[in-house]
Structure formats: C-alpha cells, structure tokens
PDB file of N, CA and C in Angstrom:
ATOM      1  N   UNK A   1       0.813  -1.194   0.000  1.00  0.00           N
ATOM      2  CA  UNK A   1       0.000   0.000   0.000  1.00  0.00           C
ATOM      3  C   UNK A   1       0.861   1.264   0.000  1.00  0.00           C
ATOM      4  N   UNK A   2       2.262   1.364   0.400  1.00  0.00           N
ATOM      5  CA  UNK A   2       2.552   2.482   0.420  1.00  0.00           C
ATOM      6  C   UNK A   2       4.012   2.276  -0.521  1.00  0.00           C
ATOM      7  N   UNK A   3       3.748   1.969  -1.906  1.00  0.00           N
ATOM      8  CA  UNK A   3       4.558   1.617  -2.912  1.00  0.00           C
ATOM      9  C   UNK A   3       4.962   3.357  -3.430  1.00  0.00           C
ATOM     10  N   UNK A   4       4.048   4.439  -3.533  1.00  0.00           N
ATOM     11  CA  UNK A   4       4.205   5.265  -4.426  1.00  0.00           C
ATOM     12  C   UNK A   4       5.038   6.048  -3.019  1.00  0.00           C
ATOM     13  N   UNK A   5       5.175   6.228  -2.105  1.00  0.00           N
ATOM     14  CA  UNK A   5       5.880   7.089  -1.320  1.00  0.00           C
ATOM     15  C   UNK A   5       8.161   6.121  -1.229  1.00  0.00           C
ATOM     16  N   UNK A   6       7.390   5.095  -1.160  1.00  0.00           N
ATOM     17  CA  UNK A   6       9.004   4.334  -1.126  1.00  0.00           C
ATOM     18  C   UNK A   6       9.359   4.089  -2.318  1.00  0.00           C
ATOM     19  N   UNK A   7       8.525   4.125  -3.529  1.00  0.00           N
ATOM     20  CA  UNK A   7       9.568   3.923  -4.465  1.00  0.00           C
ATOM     21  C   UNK A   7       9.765   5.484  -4.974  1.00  0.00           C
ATOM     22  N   UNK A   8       9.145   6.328  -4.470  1.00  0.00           N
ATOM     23  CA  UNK A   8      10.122   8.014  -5.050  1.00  0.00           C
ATOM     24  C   UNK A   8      11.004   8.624  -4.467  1.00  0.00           C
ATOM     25  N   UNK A   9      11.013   7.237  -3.014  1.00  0.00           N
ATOM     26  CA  UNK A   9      12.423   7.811  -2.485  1.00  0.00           C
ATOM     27  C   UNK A   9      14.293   7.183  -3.315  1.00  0.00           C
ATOM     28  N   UNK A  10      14.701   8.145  -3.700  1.00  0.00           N
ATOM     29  CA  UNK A  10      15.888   7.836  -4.693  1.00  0.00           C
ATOM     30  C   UNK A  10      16.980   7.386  -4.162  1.00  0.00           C
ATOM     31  N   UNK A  11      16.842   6.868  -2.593  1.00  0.00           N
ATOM     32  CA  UNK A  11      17.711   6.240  -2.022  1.00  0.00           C
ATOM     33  C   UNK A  11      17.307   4.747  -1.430  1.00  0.00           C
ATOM     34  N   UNK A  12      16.404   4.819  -1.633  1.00  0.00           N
ATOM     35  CA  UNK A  12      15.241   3.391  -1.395  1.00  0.00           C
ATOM     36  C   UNK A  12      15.665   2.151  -2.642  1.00  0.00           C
ATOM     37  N   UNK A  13      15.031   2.969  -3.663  1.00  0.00           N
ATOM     38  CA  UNK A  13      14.787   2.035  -4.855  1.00  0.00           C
ATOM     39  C   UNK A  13      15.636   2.501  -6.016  1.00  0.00           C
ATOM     40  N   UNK A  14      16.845   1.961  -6.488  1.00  0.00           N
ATOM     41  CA  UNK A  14      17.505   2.485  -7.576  1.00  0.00           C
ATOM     42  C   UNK A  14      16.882   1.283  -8.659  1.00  0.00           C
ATOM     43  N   UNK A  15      16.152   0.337  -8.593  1.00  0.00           N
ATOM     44  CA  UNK A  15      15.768  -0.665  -9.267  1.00  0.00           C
ATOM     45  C   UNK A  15      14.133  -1.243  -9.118  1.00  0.00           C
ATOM     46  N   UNK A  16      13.277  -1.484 -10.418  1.00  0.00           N
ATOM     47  CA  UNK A  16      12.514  -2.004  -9.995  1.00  0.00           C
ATOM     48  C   UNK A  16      12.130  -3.368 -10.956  1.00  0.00           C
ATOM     49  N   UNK A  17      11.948  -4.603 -10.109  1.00  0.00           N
ATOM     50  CA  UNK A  17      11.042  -5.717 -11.039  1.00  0.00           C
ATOM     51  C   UNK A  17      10.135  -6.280 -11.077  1.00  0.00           C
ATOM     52  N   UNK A  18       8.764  -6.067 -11.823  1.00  0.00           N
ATOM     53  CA  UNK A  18       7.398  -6.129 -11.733  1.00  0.00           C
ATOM     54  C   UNK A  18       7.019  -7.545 -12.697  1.00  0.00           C
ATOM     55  N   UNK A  19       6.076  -8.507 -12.369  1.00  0.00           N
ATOM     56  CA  UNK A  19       5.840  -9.224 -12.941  1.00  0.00           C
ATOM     57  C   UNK A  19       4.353  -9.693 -12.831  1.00  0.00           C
ATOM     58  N   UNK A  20       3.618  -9.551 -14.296  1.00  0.00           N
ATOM     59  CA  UNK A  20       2.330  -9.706 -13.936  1.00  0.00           C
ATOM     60  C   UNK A  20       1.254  -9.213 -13.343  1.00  0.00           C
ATOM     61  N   UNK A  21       1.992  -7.524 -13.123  1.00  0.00           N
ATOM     62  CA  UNK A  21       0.917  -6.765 -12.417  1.00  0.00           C
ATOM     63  C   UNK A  21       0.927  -5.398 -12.635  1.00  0.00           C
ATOM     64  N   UNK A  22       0.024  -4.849 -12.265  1.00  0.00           N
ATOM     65  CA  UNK A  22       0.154  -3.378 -13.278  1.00  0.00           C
ATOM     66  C   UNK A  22      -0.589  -2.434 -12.048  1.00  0.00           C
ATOM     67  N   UNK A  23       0.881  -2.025 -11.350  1.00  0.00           N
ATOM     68  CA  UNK A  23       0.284  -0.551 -10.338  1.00  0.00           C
ATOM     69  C   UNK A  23      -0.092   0.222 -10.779  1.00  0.00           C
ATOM     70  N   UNK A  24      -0.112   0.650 -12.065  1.00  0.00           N
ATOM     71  CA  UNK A  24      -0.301   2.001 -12.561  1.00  0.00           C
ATOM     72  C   UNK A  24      -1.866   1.856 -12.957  1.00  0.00           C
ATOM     73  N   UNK A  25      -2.400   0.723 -12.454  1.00  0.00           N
ATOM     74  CA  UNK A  25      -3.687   0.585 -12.608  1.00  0.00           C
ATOM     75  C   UNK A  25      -4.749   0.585 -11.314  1.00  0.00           C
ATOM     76  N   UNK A  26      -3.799  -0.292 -10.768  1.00  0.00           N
ATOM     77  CA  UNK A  26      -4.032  -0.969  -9.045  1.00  0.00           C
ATOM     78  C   UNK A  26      -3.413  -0.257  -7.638  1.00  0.00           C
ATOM     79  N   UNK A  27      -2.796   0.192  -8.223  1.00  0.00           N
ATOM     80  CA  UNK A  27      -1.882   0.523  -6.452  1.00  0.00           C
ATOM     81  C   UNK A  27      -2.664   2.179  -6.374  1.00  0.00           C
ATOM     82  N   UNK A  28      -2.682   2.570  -4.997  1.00  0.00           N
ATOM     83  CA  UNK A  28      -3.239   4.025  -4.626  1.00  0.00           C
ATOM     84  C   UNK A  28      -1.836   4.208  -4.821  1.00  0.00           C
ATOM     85  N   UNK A  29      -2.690   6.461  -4.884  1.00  0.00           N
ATOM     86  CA  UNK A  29      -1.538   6.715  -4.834  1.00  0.00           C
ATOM     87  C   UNK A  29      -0.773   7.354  -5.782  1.00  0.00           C
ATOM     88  N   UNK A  30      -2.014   7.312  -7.289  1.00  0.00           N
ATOM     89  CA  UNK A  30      -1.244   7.375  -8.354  1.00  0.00           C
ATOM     90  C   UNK A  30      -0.513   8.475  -8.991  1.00  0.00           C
ATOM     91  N   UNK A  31      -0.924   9.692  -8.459  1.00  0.00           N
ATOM     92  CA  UNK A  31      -0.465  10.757  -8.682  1.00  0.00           C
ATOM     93  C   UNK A  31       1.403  10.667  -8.557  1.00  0.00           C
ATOM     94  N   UNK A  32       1.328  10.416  -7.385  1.00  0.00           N
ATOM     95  CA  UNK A  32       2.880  10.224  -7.052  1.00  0.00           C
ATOM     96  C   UNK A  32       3.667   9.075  -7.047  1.00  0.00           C
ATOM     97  N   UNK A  33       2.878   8.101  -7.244  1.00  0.00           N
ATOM     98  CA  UNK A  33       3.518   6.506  -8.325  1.00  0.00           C
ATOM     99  C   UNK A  33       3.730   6.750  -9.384  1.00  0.00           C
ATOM    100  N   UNK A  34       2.818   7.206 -10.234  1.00  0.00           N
ATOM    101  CA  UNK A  34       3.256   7.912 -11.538  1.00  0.00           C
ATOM    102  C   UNK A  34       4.563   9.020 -11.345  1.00  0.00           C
ATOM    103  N   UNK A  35       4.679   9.758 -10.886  1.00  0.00           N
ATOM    104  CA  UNK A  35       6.047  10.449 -10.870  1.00  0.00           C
ATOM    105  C   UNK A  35       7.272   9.409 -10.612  1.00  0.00           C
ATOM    106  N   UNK A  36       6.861   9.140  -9.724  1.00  0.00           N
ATOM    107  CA  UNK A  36       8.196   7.813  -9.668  1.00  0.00           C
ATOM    108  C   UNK A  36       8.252   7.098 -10.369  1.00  0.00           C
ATOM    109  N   UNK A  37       7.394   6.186 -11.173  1.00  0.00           N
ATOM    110  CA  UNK A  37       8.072   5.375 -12.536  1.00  0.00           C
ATOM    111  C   UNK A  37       8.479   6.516 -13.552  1.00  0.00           C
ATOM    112  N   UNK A  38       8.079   7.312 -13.448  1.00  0.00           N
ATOM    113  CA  UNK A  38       9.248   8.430 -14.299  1.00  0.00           C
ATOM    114  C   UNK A  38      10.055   8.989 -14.270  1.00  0.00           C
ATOM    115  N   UNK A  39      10.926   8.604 -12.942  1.00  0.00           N
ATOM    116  CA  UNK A  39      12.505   9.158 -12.755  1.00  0.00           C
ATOM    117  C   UNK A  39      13.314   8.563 -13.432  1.00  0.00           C
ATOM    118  N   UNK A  40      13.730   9.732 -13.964  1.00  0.00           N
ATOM    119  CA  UNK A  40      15.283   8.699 -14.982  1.00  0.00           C
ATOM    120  C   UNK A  40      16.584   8.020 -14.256  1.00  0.00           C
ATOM    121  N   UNK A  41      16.068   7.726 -12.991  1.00  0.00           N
ATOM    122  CA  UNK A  41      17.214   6.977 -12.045  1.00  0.00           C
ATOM    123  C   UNK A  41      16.514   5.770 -11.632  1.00  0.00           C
ATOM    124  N   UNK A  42      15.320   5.650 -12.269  1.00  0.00           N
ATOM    125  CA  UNK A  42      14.582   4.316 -11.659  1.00  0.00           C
ATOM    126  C   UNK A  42      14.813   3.184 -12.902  1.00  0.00           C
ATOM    127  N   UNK A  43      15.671   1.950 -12.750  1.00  0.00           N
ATOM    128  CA  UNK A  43      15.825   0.945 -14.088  1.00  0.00           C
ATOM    129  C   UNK A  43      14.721  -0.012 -13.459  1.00  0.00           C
ATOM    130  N   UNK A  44      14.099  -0.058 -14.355  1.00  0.00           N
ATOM    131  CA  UNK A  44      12.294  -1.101 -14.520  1.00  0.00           C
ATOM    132  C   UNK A  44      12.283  -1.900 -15.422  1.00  0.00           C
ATOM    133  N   UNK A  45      12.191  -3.186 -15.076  1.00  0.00           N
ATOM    134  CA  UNK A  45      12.046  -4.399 -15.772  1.00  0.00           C
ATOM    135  C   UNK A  45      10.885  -4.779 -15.610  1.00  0.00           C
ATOM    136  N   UNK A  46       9.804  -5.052 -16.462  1.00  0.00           N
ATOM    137  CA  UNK A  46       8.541  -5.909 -16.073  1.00  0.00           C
ATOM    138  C   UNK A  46       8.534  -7.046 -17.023  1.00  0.00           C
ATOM    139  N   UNK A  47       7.744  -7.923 -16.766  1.00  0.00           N
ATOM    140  CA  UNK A  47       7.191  -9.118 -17.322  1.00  0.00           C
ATOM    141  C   UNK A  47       5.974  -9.378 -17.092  1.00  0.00           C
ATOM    142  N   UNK A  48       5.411  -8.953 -18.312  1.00  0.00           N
ATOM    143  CA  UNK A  48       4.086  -9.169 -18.691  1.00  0.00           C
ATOM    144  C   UNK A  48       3.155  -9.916 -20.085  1.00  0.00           C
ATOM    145  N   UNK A  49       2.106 -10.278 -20.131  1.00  0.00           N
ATOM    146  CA  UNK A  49       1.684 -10.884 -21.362  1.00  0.00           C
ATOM    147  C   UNK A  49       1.108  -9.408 -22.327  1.00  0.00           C
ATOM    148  N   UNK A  50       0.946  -8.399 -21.851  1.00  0.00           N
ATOM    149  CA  UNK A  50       0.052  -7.257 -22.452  1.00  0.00           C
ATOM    150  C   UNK A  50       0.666  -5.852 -21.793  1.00  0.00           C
ATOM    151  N   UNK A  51       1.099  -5.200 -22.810  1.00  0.00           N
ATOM    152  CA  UNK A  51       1.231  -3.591 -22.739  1.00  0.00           C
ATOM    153  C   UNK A  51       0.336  -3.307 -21.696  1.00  0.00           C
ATOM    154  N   UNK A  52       0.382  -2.668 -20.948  1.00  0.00           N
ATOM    155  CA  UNK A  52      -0.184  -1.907 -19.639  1.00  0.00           C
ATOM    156  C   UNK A  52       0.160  -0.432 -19.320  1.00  0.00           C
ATOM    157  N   UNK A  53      -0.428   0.406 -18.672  1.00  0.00           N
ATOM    158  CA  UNK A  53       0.205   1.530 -18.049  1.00  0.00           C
ATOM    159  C   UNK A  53       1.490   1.529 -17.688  1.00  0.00           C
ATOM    160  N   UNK A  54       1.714   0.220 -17.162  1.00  0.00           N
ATOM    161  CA  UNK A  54       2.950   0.232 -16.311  1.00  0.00           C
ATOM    162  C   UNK A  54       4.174  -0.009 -17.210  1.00  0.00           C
ATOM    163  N   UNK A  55       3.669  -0.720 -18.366  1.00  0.00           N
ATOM    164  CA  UNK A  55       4.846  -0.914 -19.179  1.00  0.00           C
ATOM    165  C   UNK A  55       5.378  -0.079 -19.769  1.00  0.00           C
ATOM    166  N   UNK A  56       4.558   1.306 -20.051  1.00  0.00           N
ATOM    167  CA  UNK A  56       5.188   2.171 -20.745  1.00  0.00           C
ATOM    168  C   UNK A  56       6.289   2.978 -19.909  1.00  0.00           C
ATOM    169  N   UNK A  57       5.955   2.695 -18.497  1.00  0.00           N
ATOM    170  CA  UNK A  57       7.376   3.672 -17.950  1.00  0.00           C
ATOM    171  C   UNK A  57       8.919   2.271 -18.077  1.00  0.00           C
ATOM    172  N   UNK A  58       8.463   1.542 -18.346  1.00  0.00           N
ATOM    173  CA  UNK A  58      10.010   0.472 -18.652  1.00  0.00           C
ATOM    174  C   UNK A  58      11.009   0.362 -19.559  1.00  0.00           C
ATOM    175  N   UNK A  59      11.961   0.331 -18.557  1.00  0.00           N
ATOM    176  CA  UNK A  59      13.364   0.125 -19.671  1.00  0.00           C
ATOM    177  C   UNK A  59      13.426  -1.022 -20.166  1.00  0.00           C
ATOM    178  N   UNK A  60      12.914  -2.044 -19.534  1.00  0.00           N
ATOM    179  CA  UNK A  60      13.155  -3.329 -20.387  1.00  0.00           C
ATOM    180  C   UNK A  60      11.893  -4.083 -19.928  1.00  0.00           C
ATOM    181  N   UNK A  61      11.001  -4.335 -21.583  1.00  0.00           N
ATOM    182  CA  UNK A  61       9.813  -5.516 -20.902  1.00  0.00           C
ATOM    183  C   UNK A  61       9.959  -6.739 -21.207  1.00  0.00           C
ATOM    184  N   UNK A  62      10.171  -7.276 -20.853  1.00  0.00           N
ATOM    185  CA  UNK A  62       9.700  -8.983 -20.996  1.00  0.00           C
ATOM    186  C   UNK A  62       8.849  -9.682 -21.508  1.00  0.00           C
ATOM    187  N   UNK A  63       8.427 -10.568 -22.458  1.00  0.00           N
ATOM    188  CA  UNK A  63       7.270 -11.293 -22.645  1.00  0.00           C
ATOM    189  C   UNK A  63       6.962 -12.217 -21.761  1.00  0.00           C
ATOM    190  N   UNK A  64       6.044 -12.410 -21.201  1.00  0.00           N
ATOM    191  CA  UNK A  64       5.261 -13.436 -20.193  1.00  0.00           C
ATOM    192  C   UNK A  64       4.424 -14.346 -20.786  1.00  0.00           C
ATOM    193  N   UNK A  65       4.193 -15.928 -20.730  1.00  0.00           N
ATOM    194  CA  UNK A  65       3.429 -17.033 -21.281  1.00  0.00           C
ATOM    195  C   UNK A  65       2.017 -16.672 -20.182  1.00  0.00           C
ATOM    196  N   UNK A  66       0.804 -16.512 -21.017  1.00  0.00           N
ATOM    197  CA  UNK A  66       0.135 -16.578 -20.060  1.00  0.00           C
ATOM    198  C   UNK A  66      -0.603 -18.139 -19.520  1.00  0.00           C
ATOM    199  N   UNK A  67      -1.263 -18.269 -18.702  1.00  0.00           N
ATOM    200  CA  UNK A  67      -1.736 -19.327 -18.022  1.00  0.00           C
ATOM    201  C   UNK A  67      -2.155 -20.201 -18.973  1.00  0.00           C
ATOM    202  N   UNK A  68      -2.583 -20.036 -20.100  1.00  0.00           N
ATOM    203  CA  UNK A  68      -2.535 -21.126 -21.281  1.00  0.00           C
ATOM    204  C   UNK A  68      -1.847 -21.875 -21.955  1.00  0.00           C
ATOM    205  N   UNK A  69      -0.483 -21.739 -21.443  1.00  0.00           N
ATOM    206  CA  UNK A  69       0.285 -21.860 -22.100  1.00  0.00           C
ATOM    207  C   UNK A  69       1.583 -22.530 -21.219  1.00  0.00           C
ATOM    208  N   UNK A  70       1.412 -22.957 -20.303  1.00  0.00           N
ATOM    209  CA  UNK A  70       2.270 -23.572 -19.319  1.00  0.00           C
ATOM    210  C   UNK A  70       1.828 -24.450 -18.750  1.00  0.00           C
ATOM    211  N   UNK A  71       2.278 -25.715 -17.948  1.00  0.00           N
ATOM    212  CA  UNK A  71       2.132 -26.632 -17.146  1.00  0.00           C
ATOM    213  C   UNK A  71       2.260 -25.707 -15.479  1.00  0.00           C
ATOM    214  N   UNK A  72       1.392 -26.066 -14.608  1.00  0.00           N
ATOM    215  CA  UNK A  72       1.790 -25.898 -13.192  1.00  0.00           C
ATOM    216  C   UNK A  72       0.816 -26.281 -12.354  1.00  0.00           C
ATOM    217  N   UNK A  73       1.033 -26.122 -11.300  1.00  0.00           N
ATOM    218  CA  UNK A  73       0.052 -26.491 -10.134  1.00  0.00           C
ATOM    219  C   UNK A  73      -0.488 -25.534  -9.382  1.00  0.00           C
ATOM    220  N   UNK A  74      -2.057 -25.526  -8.851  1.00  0.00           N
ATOM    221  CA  UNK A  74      -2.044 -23.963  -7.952  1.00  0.00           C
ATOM    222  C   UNK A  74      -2.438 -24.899  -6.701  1.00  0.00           C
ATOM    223  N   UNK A  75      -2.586 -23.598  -5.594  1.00  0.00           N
ATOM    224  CA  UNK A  75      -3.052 -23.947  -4.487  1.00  0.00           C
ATOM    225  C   UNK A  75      -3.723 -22.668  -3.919  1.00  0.00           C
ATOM    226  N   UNK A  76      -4.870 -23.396  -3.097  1.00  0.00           N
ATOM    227  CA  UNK A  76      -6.017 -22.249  -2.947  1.00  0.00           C
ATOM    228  C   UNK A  76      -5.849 -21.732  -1.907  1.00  0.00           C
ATOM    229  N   UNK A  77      -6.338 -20.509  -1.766  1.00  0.00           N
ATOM    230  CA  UNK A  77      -6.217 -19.473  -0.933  1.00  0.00           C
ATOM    231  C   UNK A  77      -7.294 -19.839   0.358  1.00  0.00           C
ATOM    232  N   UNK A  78      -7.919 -20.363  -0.055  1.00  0.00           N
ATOM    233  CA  UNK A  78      -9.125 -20.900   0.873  1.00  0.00           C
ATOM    234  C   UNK A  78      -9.175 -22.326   1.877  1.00  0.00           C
ATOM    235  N   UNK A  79      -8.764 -23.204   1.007  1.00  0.00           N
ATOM    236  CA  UNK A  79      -8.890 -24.688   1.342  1.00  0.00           C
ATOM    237  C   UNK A  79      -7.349 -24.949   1.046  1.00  0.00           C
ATOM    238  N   UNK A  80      -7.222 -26.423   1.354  1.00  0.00           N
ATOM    239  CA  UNK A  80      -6.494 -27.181   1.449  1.00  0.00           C
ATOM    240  C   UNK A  80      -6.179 -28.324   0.083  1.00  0.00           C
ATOM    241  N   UNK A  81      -7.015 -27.975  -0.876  1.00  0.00           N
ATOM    242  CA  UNK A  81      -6.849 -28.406  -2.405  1.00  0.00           C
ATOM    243  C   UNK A  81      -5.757 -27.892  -3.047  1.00  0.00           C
ATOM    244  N   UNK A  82      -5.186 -29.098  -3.588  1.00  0.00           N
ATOM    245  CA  UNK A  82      -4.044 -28.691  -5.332  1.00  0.00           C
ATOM    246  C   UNK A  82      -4.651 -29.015  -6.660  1.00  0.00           C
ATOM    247  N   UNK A  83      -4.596 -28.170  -7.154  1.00  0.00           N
ATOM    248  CA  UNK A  83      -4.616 -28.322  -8.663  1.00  0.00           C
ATOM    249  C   UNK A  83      -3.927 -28.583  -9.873  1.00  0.00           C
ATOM    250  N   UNK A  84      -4.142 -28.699 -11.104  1.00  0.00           N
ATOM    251  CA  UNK A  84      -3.094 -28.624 -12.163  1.00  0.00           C
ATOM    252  C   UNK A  84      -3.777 -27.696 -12.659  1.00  0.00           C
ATOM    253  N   UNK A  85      -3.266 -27.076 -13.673  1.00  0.00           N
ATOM    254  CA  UNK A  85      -3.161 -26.407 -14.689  1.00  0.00           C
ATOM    255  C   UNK A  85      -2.600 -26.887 -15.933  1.00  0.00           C
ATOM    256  N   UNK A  86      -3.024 -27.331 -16.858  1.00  0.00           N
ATOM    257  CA  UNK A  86      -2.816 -27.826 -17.748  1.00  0.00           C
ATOM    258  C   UNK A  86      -2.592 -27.134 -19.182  1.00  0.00           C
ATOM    259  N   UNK A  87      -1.185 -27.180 -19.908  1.00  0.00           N
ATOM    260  CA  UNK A  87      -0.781 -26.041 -20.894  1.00  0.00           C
ATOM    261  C   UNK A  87      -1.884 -26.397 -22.208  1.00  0.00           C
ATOM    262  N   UNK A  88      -2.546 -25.400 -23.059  1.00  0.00           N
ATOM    263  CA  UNK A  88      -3.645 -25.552 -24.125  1.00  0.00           C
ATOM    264  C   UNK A  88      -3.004 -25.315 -25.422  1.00  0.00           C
ATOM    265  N   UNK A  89      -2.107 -24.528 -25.376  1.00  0.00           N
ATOM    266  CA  UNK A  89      -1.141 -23.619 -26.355  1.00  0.00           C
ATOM    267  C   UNK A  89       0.461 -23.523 -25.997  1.00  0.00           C
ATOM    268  N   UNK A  90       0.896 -23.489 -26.999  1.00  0.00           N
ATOM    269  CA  UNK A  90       2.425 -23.545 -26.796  1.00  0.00           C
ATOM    270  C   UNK A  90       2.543 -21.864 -27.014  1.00  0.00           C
ATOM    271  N   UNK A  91       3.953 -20.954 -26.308  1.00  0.00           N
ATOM    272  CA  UNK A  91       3.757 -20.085 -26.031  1.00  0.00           C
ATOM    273  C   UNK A  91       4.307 -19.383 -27.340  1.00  0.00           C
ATOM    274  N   UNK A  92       3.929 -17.672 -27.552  1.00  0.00           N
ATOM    275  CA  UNK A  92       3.812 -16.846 -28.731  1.00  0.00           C
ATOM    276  C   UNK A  92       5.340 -16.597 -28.876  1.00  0.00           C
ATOM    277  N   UNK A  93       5.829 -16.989 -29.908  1.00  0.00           N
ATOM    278  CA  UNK A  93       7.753 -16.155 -29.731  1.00  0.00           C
ATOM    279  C   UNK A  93       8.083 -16.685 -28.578  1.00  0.00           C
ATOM    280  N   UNK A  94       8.996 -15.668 -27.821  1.00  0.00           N
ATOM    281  CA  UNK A  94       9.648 -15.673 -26.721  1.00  0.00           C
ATOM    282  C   UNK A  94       9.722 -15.944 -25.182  1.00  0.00           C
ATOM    283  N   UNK A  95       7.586 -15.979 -25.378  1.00  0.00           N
ATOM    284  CA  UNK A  95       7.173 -15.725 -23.703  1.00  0.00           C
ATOM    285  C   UNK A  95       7.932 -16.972 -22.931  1.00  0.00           C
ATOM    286  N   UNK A  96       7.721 -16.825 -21.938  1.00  0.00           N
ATOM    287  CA  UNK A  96       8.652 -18.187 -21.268  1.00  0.00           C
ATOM    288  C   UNK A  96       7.192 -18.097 -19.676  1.00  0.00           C
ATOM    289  N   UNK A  97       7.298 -19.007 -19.255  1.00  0.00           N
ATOM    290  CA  UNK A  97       6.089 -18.683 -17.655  1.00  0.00           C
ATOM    291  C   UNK A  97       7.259 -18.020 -16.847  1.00  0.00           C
ATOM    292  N   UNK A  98       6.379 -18.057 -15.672  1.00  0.00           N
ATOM    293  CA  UNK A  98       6.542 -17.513 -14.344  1.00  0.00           C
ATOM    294  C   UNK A  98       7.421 -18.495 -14.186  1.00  0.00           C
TER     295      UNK A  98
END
C-alpha cells in the first residue's frame, strides 16, 4: 500500500522488477507513483503478457506465457486443495512462464 511514497524515495529504490501486475492501474496513490516510474534513475524491468500503463514507464519488458500456455500447479487461498493447470497452447515467440 505504500509503494508510491518508497519507491520516489531515490535512495530506497535504484531498481525495480514487476511481474504480472500493473500498479499504474491498481496501487493508490497514483499521482505520485506515476512520478516515480518516471525518474530517470529508476531501471524497470517488467514481465508481462500485455502492454499496460505500467509498461510504458520500462526500460526493459519482458514477454510473459500466459496461463494457457504452461504446465503448473495452484493452491487455494481458501482450502487445502491442489490443482493442475494444464498447458492448451504452446507459447507466442519468446514468452517463457513464471
């Protein structure tokens, strides 16, 4: 919750790596989250399946396989069940999973 005050501090965060999620959509705050992914002292790597807000402040994006496209297992937030996930599609170019 308090991402946009620690990452505009320029002694905090000289680096950031985001994967799969997009503050610039989600996190409060945005006025001054947005200033901070726009310091030219902040190096931002994300990995994502889709251009986002967030990707446009990055120096380097990543392609991400999305959930269709990989083998894995989940586990629930609720209960005590495992799952599979089972890959449908082999992934586009480069993406690689989580």
């Amino acid at each position: 919750m308090d991402l946009a005050p620690r990452l505009a501090d320029i002694n905090e965060f000289k680096a950031l790596f985001s994967w799969n999620t997009n503050p610039l959509a989600s996190a409060p705050n945005q006025t001054q989250l947005r200033e901070a992914f726009a310091r030219e002292n902040l190096f931002t790597v994300l990995v994502d399946c889709f251009a986002t807000d967030t990707t446009t402040f990055a120096d380097i994006v990543l392609p991400a396989a999305s959930f269709l496209e990989f083998d894995d297992i989940m586990f629930s937030y609720f209960h005590l069940h495992v799952g599979t996930q089972a890959k449908i599609n082999e992934p586009v170019g480069e993406c690689l999973p989580n």
